[in-house]
C-alpha atoms as a PDB file:
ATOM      1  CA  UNK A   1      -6.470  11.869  -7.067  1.00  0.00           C
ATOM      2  CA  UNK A   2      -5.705   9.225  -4.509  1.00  0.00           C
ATOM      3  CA  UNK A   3      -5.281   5.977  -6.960  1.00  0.00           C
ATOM      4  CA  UNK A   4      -1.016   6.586  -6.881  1.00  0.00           C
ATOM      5  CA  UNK A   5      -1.079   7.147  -3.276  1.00  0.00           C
ATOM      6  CA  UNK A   6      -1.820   3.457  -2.429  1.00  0.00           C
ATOM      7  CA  UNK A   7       1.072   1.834  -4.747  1.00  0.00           C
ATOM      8  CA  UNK A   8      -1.057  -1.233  -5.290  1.00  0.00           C
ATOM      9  CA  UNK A   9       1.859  -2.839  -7.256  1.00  0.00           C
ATOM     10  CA  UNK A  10       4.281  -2.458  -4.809  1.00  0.00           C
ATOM     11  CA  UNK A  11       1.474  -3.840  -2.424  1.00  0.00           C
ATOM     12  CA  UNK A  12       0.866  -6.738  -4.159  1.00  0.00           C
ATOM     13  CA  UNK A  13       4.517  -7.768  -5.637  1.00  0.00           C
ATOM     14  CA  UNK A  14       4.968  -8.215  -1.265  1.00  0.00           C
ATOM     15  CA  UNK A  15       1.915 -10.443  -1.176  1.00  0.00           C
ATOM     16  CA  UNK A  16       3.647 -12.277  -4.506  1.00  0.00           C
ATOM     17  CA  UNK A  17       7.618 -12.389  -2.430  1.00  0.00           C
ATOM     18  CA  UNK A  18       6.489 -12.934   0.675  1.00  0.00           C
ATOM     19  CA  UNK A  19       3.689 -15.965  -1.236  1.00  0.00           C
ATOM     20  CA  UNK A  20       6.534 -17.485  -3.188  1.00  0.00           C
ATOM     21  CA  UNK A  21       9.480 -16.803  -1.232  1.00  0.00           C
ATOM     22  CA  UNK A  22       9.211 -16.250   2.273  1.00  0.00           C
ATOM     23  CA  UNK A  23      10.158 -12.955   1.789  1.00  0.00           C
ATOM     24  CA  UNK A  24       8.039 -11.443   5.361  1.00  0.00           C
ATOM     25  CA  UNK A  25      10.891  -9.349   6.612  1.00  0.00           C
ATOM     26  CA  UNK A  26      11.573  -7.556   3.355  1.00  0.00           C
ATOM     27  CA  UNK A  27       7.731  -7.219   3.073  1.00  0.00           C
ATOM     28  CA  UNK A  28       7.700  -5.943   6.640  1.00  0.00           C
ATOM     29  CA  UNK A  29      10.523  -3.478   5.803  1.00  0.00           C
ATOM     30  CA  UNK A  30       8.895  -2.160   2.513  1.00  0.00           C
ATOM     31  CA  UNK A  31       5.201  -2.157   4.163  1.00  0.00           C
ATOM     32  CA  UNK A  32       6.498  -0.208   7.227  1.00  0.00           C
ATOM     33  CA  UNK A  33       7.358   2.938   5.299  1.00  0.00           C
ATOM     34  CA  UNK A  34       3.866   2.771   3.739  1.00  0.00           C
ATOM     35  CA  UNK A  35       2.634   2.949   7.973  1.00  0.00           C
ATOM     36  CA  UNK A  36       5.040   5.861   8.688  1.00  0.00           C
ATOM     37  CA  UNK A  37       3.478   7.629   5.213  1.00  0.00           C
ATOM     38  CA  UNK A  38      -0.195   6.874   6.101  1.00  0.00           C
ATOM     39  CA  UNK A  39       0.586   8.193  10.224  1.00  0.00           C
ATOM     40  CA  UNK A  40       1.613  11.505   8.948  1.00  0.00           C
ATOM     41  CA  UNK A  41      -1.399  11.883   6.433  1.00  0.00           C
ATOM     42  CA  UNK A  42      -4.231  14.402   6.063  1.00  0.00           C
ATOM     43  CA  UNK A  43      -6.837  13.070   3.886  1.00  0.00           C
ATOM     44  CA  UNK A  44      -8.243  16.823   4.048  1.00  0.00           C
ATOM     45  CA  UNK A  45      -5.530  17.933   2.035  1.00  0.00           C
ATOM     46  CA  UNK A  46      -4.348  17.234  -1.203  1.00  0.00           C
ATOM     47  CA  UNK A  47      -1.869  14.621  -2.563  1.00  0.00           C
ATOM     48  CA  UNK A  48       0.807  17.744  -3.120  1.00  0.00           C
ATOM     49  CA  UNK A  49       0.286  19.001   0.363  1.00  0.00           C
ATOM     50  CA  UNK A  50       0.469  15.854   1.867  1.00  0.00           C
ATOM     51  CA  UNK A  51       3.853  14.565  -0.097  1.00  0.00           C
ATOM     52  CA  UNK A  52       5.527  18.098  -0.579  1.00  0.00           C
ATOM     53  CA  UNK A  53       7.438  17.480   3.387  1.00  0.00           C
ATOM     54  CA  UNK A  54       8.374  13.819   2.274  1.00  0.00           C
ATOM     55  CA  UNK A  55      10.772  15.357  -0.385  1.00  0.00           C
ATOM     56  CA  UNK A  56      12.926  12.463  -1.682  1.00  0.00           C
ATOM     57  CA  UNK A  57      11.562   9.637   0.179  1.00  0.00           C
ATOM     58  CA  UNK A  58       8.533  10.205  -1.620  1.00  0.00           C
ATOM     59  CA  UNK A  59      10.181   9.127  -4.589  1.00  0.00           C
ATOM     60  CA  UNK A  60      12.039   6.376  -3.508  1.00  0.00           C
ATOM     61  CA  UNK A  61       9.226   4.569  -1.565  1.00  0.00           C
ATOM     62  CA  UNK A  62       5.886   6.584  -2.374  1.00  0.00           C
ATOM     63  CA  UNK A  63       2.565   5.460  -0.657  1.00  0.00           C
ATOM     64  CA  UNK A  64       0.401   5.050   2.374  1.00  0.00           C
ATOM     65  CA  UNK A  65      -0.545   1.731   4.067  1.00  0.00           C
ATOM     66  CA  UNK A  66      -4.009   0.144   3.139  1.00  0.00           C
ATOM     67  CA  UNK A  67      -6.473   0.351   6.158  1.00  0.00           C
ATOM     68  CA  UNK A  68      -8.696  -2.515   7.366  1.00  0.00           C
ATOM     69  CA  UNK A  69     -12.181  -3.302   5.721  1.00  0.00           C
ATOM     70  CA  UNK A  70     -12.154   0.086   3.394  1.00  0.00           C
ATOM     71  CA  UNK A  71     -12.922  -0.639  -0.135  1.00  0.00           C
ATOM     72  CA  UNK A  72     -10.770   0.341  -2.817  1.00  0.00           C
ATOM     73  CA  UNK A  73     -12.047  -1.212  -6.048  1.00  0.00           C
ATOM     74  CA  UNK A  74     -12.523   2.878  -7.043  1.00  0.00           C
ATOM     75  CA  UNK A  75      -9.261   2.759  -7.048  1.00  0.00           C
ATOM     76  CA  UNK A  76      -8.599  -0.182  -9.445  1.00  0.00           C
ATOM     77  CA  UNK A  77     -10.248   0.633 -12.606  1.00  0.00           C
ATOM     78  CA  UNK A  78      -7.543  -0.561 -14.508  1.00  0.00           C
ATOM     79  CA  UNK A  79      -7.465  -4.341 -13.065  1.00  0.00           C
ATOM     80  CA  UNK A  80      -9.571  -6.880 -15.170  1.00  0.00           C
ATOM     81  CA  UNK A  81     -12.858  -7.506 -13.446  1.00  0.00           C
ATOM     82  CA  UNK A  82     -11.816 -11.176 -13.584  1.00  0.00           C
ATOM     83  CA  UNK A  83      -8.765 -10.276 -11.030  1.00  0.00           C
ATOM     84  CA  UNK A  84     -10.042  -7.960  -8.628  1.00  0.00           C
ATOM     85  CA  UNK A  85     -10.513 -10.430  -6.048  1.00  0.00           C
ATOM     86  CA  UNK A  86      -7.272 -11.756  -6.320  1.00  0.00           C
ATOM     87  CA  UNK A  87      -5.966  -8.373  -5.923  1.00  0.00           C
ATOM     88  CA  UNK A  88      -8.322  -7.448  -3.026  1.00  0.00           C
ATOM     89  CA  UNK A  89      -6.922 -10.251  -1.424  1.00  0.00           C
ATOM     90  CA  UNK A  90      -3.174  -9.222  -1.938  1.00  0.00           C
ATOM     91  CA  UNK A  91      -3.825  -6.160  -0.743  1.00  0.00           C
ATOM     92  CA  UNK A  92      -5.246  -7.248   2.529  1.00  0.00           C
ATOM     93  CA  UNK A  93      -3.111  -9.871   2.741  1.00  0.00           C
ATOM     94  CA  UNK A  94       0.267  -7.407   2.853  1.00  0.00           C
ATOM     95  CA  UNK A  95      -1.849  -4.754   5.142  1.00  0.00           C
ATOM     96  CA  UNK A  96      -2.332  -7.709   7.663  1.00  0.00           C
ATOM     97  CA  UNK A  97       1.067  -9.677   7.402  1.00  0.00           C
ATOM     98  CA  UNK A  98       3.669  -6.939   6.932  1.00  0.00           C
ATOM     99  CA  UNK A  99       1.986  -4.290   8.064  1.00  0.00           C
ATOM    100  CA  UNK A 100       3.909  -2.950  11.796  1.00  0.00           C
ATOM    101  CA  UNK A 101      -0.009  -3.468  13.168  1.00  0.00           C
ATOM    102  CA  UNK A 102       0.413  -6.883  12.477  1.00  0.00           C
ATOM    103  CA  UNK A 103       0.547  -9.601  15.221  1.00  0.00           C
END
């Protein structure tokens, strides 16, 4: 149930701006929203419950922030074995850069 929640491809197109353009305040900006999702979250209730008070900002920028050192290759079936260490390190990469917990 949780595999859209995450937005990996939003998560890693940052890690690919911010890698080949600089782009760390846009990925801050974008990554920040995915903070504010993840603050007001309940894993104990369902993806519908959780999203239903987000309304339309749900579906302009859907999707919680990664947290550090929790594995999500359940969550990325789809990605070719040969890439899911590149995308592991995206991932971590945007939680620790442009995350608003970064330093």
């Amino acid at each position: 149930e949780y595999v859209d929640v995450y937005q990996f491809g939003q998560i890693v197109s940052l890690y690919n701006m911010v890698q080949a353009w600089g782009m760390l305040d846009y990925g801050k900006d974008r990554y920040g929203t995915f903070d504010d999702n993840l603050a007001k979250w309940d894993f104990k209730r369902s993806v519908a419950e959780n999203t239903a008070p987000f309304k339309m900002m749900w579906g302009y920028m859907p999707g919680i922030a990664t947290e550090t050192g929790k594995d999500y290759s359940e969550l990325l079936l789809e990605v070719p074995d040969k890439n899911k260490a590149r995308v592991a390190e995206a991932i971590e990469f945007a939680r620790k850069y442009c995350s608003k917990k970064a330093k």
